[in-house]
N, C-alpha and C. Protein backbone atom coordinates (compact mmCIF):
# COMPACT_ATOMS: atom_id res chain seq x y z
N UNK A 1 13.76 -37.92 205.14
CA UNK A 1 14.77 -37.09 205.72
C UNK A 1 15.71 -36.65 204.60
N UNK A 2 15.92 -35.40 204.76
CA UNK A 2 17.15 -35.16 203.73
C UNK A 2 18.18 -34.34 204.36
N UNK A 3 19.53 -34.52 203.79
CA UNK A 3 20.99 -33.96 204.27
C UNK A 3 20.78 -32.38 204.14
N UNK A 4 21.28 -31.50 205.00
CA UNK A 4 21.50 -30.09 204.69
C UNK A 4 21.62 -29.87 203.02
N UNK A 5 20.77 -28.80 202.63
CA UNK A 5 20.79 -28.66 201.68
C UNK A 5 20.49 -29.84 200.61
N UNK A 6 19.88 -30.43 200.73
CA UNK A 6 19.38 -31.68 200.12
C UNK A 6 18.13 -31.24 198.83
N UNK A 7 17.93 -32.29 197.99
CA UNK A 7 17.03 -31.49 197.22
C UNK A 7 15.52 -32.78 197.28
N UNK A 8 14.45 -32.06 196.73
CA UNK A 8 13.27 -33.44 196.97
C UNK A 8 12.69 -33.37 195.79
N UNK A 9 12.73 -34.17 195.29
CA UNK A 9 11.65 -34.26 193.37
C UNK A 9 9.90 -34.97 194.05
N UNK A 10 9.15 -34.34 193.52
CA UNK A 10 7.74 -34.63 194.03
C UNK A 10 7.76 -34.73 192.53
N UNK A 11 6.52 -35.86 192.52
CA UNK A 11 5.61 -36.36 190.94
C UNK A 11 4.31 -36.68 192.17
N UNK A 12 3.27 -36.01 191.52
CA UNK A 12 1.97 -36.34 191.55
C UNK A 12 0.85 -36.04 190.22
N UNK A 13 -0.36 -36.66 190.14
CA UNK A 13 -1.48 -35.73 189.64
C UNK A 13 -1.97 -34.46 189.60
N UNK A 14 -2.41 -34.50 188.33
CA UNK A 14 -2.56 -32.86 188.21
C UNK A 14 -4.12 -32.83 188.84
N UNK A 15 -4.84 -31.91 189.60
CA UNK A 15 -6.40 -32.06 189.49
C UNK A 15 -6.85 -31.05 190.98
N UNK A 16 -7.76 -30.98 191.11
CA UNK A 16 -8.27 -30.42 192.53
C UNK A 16 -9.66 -31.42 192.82
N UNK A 17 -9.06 -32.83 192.96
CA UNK A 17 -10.42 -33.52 193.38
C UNK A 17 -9.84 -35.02 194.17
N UNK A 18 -10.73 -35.77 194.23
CA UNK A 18 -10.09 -37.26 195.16
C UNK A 18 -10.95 -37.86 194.48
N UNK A 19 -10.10 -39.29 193.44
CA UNK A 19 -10.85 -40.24 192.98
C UNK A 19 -10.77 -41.18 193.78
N UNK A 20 -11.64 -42.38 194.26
CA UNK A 20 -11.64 -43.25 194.31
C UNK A 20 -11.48 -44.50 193.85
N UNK A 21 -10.35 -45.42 193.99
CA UNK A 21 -10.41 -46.68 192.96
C UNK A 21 -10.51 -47.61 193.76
N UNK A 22 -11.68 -48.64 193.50
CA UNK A 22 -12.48 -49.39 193.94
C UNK A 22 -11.94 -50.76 193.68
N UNK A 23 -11.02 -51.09 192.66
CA UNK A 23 -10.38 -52.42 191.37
C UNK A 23 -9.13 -52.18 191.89
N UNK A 24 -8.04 -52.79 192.19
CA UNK A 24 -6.68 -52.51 191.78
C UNK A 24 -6.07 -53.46 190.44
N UNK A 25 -4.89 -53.15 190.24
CA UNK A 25 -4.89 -53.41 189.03
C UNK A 25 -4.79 -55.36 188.89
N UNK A 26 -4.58 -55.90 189.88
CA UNK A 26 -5.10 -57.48 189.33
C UNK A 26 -6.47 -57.89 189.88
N UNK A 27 -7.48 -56.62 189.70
CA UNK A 27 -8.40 -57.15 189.80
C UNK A 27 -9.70 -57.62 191.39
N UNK A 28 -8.60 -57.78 192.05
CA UNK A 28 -9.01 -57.26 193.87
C UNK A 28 -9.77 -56.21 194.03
N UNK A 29 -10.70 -56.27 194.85
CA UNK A 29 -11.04 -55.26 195.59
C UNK A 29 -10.21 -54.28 196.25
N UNK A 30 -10.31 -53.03 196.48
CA UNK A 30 -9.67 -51.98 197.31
C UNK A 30 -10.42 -50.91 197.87
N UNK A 31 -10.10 -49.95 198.53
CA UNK A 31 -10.29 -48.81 198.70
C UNK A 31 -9.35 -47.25 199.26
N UNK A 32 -9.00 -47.05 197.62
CA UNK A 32 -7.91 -46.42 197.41
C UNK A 32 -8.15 -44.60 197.17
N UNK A 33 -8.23 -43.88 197.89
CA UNK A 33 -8.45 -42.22 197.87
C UNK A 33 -6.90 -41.61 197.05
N UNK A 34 -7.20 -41.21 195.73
CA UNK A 34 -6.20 -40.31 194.78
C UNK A 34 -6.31 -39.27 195.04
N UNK A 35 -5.72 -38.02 195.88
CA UNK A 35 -5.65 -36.89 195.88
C UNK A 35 -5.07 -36.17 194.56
N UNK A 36 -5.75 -35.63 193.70
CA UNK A 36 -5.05 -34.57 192.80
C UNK A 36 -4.79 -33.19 193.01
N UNK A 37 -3.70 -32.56 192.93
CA UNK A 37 -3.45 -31.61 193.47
C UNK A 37 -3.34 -30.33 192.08
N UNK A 38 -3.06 -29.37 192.46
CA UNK A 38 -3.14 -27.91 191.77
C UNK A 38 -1.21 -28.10 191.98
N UNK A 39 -0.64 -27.55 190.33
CA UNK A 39 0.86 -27.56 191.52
C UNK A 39 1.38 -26.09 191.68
N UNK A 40 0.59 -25.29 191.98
CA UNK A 40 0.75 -23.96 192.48
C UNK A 40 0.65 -24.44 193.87
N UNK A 41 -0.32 -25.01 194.76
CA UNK A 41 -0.76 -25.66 195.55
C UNK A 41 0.69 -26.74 196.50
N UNK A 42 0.79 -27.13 195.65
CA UNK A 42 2.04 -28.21 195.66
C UNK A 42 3.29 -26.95 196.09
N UNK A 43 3.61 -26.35 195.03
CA UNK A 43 4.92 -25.49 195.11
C UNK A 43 4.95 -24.33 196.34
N UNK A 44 3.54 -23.97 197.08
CA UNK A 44 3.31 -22.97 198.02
C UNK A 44 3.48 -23.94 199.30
N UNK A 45 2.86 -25.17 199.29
CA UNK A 45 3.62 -26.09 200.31
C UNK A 45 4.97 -26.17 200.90
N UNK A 46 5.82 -26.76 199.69
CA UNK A 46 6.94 -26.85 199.40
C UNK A 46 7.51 -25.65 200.27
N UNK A 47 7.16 -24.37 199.36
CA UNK A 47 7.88 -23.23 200.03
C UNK A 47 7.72 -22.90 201.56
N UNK A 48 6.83 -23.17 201.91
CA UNK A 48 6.20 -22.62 203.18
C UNK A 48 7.22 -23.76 204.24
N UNK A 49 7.71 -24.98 203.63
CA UNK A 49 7.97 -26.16 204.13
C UNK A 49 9.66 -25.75 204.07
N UNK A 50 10.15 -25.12 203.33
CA UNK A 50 11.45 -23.94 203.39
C UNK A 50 12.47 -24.97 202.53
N UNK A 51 11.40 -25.00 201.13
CA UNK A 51 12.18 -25.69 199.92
C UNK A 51 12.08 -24.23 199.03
N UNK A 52 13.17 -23.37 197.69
CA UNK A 52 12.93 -22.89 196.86
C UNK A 52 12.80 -24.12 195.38
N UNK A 53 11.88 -23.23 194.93
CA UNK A 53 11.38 -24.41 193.38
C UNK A 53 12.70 -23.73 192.61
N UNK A 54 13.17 -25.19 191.81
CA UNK A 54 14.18 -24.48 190.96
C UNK A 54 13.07 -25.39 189.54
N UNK A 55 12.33 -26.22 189.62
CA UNK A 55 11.84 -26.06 187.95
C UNK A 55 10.22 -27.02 188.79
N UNK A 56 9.25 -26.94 187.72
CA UNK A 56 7.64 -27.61 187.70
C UNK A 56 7.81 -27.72 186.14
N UNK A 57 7.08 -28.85 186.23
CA UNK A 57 7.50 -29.62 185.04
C UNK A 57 5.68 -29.87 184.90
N UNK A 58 4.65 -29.73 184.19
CA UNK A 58 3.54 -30.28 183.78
C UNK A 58 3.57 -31.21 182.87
N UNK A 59 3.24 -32.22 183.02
CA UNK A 59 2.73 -33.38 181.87
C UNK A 59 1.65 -33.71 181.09
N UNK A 60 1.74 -33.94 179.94
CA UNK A 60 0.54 -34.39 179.03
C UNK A 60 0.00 -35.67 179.39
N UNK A 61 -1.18 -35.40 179.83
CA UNK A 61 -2.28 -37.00 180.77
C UNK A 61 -1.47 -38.43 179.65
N UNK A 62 -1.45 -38.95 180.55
CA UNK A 62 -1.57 -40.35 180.31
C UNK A 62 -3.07 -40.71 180.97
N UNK A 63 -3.55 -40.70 179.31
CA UNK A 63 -5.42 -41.67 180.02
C UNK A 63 -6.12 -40.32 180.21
N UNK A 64 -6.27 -39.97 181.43
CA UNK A 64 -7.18 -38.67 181.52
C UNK A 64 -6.46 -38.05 182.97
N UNK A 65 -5.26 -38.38 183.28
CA UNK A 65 -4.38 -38.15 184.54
C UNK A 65 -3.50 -37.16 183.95
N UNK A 66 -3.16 -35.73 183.74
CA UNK A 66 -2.09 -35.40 183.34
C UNK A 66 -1.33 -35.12 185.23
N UNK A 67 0.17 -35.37 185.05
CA UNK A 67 1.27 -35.42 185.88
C UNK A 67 2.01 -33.90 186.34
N UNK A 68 2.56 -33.96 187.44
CA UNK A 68 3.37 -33.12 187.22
C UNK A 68 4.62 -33.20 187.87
N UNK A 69 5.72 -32.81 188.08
CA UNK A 69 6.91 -33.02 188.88
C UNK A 69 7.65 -31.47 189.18
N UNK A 70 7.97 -31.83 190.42
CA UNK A 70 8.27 -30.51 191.12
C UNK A 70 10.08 -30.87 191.91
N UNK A 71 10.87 -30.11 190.87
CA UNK A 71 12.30 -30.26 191.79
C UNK A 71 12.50 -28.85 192.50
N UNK A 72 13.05 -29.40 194.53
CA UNK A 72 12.99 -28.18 195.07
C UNK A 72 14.53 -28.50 195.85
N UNK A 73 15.64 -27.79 195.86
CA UNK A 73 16.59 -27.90 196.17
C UNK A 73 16.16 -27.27 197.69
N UNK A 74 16.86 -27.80 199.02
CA UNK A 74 15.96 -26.99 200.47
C UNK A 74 16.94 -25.96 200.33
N UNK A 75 15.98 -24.66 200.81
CA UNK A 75 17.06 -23.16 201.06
C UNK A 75 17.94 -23.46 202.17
N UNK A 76 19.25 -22.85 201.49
CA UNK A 76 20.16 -22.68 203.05
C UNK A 76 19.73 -22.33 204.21
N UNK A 77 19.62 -22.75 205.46
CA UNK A 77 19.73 -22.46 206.55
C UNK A 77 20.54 -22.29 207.40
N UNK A 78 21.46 -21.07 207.84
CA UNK A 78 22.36 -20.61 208.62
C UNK A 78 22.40 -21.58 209.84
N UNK A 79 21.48 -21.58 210.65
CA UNK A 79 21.03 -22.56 211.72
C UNK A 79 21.94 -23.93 211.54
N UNK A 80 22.03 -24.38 210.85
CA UNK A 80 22.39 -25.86 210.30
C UNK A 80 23.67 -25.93 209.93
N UNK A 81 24.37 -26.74 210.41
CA UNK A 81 25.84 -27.08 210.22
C UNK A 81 26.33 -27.90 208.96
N UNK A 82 26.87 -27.93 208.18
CA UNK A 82 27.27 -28.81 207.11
C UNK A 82 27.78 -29.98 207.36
N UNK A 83 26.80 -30.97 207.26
CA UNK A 83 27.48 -31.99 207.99
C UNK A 83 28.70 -33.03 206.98
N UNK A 84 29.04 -32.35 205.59
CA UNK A 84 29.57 -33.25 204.83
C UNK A 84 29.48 -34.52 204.11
C-alpha cells in the first residue's frame, strides 16, 4: 500500500526467461521459479498501474544476473484526497 502520491522503487532481474533453482543457498532442496523481466516491460506495467518513471537504473550482472531498479513516484490523482 502506498500514501497518496507515494513513490515505489522495484529491483529485479534483467532477462525474458524463468530459471529454476533447485539448491538454495545452505544447500536444501527447493523449488524456486526466477522470473526475469525486460524493464521496458517492467516500466509499461508500472505505467499502466498509474505510476510515472522518474529514473531505470540498469546494472552490470553480478555472476551472469545483470539487475535493474525502477523509481516511480504514483501520478497525482484528482480523485484522492491528501491525506497528510
Amino acid at each position: 500500500m502506498l500514501r497518496p502520491q507515494g513513490a515505489l522503487l522495484v529491483g529485479f532481474h534483467v532477462g525474458d526467461d524463468v530459471q529454476r533453482s533447485t539448491q538454495g543457498y545452505t544447500g536444501r532442496p527447493i523449488a524456486v521459479d526466477t522470473h526475469r523481466r525486460p524493464p521496458e516491460r517492467v516500466e509499461r506495467w508500472m505505467r499502466d498501474a498509474g505510476f510515472a518513471i522518474d529514473a531505470t537504473l540498469v546494472m552490470a550482472p553480478h555472476g551472469d544476473r545483470p539487475g535493474a531498479l525502477i523509481f516511480a513516484p504514483r501520478d497525482a490523482d484528482p480523485r484522492v484526497d491528501d491525506v497528510g
